[in-house]
C-alpha atoms as a PDB file:
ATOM      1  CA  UNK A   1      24.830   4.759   0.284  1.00  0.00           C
ATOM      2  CA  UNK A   2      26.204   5.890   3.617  1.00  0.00           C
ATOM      3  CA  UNK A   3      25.721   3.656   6.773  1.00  0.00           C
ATOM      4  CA  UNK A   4      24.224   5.124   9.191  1.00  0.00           C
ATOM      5  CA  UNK A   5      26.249   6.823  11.561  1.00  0.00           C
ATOM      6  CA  UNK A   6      26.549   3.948  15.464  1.00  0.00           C
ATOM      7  CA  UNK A   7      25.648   6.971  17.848  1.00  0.00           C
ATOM      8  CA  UNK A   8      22.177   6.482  15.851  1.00  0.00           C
ATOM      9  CA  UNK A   9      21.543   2.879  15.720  1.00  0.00           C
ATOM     10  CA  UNK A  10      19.578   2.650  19.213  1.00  0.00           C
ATOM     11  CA  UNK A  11      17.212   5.076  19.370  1.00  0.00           C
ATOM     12  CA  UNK A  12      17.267   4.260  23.728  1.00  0.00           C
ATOM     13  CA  UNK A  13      20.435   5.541  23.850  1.00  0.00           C
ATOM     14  CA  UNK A  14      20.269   8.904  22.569  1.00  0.00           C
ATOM     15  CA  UNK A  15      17.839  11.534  22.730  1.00  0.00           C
ATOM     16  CA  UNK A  16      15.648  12.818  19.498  1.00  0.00           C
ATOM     17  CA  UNK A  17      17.333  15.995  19.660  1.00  0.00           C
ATOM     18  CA  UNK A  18      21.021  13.926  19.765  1.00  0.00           C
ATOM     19  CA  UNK A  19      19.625  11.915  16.738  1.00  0.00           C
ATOM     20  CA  UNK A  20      18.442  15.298  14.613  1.00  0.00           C
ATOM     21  CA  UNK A  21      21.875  16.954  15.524  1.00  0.00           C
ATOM     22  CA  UNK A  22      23.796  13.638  14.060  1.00  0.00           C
ATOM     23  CA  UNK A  23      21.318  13.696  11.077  1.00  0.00           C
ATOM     24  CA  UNK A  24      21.820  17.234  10.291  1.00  0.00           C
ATOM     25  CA  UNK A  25      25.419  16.603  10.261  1.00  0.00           C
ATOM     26  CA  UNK A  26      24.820  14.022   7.634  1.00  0.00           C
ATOM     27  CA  UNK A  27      22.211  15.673   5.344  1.00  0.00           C
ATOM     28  CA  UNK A  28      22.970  19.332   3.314  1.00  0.00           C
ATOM     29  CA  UNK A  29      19.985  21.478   1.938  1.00  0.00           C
ATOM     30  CA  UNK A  30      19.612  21.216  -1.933  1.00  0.00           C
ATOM     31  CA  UNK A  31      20.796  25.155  -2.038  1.00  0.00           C
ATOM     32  CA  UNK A  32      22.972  25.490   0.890  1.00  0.00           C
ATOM     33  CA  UNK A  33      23.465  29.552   0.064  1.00  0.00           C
ATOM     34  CA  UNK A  34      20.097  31.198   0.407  1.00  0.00           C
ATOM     35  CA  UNK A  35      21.154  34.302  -1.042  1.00  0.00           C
ATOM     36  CA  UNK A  36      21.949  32.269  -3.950  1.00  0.00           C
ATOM     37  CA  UNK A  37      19.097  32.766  -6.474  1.00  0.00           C
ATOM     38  CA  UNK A  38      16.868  34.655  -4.332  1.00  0.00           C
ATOM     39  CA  UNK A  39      15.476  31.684  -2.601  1.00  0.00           C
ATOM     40  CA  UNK A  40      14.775  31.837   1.738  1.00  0.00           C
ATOM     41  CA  UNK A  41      16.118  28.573   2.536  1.00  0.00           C
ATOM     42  CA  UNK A  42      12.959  28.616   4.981  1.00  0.00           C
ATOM     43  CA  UNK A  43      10.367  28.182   2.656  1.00  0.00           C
ATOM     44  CA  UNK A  44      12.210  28.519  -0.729  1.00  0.00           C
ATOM     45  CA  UNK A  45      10.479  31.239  -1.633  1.00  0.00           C
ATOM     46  CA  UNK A  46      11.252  34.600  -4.049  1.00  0.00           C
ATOM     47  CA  UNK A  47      11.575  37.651  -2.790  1.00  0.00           C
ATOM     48  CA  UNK A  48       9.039  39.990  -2.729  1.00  0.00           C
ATOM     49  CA  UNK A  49      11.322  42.563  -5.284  1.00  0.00           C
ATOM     50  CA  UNK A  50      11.573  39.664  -7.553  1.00  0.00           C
ATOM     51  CA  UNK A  51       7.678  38.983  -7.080  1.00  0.00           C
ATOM     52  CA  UNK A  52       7.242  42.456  -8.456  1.00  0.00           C
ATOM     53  CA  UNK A  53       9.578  41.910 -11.198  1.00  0.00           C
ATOM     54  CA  UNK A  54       7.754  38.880 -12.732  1.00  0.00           C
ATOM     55  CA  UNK A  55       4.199  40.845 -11.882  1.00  0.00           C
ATOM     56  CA  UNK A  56       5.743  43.614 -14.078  1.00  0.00           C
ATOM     57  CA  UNK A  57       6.875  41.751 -17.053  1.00  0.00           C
ATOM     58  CA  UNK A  58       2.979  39.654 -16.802  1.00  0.00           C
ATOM     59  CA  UNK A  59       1.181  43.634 -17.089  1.00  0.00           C
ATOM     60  CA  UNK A  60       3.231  44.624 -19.732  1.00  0.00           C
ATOM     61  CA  UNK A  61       2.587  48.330 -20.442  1.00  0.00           C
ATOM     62  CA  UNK A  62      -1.221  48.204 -18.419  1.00  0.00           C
ATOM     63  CA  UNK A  63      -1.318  51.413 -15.949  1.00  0.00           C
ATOM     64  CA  UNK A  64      -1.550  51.454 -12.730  1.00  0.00           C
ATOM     65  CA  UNK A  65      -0.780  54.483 -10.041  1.00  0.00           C
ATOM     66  CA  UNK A  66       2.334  54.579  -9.134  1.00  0.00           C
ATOM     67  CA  UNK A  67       2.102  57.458  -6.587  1.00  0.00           C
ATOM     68  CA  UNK A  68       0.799  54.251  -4.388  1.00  0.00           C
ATOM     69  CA  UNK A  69       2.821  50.866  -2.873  1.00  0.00           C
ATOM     70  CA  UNK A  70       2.403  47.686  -4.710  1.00  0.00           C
ATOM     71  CA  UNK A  71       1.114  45.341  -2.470  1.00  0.00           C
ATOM     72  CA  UNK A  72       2.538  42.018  -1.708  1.00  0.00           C
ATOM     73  CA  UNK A  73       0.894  39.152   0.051  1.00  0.00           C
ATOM     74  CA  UNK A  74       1.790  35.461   0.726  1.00  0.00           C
ATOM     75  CA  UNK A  75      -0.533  32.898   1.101  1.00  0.00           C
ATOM     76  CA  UNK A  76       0.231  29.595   1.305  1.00  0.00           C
ATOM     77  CA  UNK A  77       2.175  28.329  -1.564  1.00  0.00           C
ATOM     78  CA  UNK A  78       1.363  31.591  -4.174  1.00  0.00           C
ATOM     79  CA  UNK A  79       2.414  35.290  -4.294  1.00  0.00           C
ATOM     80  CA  UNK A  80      -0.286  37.648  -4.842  1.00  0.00           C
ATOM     81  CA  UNK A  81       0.919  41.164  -6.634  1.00  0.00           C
ATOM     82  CA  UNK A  82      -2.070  44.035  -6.448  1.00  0.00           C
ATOM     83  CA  UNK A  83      -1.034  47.026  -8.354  1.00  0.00           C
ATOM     84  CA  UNK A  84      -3.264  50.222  -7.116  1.00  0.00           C
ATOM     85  CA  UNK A  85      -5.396  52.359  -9.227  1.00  0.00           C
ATOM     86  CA  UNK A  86      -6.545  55.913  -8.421  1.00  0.00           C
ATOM     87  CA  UNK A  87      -9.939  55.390  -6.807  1.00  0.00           C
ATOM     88  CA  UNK A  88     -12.913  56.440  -9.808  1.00  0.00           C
ATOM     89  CA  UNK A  89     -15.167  58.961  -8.921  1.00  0.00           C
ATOM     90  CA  UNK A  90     -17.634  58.257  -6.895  1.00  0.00           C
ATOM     91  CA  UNK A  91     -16.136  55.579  -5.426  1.00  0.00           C
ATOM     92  CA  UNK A  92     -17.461  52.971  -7.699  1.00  0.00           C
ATOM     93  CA  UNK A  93     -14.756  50.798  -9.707  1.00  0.00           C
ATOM     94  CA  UNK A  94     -11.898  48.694  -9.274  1.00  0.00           C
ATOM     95  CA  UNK A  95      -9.702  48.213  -6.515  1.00  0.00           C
ATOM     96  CA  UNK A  96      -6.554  47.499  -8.144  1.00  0.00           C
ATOM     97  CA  UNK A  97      -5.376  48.166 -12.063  1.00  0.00           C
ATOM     98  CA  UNK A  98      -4.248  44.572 -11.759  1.00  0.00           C
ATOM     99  CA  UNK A  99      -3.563  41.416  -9.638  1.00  0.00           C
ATOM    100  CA  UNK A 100      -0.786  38.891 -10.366  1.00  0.00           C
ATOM    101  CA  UNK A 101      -0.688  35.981  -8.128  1.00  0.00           C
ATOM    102  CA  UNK A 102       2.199  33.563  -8.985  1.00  0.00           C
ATOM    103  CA  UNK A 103       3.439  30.160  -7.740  1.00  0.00           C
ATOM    104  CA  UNK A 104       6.172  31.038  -4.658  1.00  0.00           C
ATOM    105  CA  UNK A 105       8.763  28.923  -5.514  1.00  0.00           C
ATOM    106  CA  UNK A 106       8.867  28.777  -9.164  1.00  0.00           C
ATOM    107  CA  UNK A 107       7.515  32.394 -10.102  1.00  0.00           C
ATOM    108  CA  UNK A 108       5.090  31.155 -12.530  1.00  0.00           C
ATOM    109  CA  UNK A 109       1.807  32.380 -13.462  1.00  0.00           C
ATOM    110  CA  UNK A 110      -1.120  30.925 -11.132  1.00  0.00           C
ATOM    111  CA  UNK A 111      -4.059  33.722 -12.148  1.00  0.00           C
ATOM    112  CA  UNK A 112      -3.982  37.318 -13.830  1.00  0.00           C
ATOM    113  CA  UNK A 113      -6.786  39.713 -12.941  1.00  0.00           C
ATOM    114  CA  UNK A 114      -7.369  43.002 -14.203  1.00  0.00           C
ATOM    115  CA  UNK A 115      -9.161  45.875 -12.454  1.00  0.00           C
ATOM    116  CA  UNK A 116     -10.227  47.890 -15.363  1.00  0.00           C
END
């Protein structure tokens, strides 16, 4: 284990932000290259085009309209995929063909729903 860098030792004698800046000298992220397998170094999450992706492979061949956007929307820790459906007539029925909503850093399945 490394020792811990003197201009650290007394916390009186340097300010927090001195101590962070020493720290961070010290201490690498687990994926220093973001780009690297699509993960934001922020909150080491996928992107939203590999979101998608893994929404697509969970639906298999179900329809949905593709004239419209899929939506994407974080929330907290998940991913939640809504792929649109043609409103019915009348305007009763679903308002999606399916929703996806997957765990943000790992891309796994949380909860399928489907619309139809």
């Amino acid at each position: 284990m490394n020792a811990v860098p003197e201009a650290i030792t007394s916390i009186d004698a340097v300010t927090i932000e001195t101590v962070i800046s020493e720290l961070d000298t010290h201490i690498k992220p687990d994926n220093a290259n973001p780009k690297e397998n699509n993960v934001l170094q922020t909150n080491h999450a996928i992107s939203d085009e590999t979101a998608i992706a893994i929404a697509k492979d969970i639906i298999g061949d179900l329809q949905y309209d593709k004239t419209q956007e899929i939506k994407v929307e974080r929330i907290d820790k998940t991913i939640r995929i809504t792929f649109p459906i043609k409103p019915a007539a009348g305007g009763r029925g679903p308002d999606y063909a399916a929703q996806i909503t997957i765990d943000a850093e790992k891309g796994e399945l949380i909860r399928g729903r489907r619309g139809r």
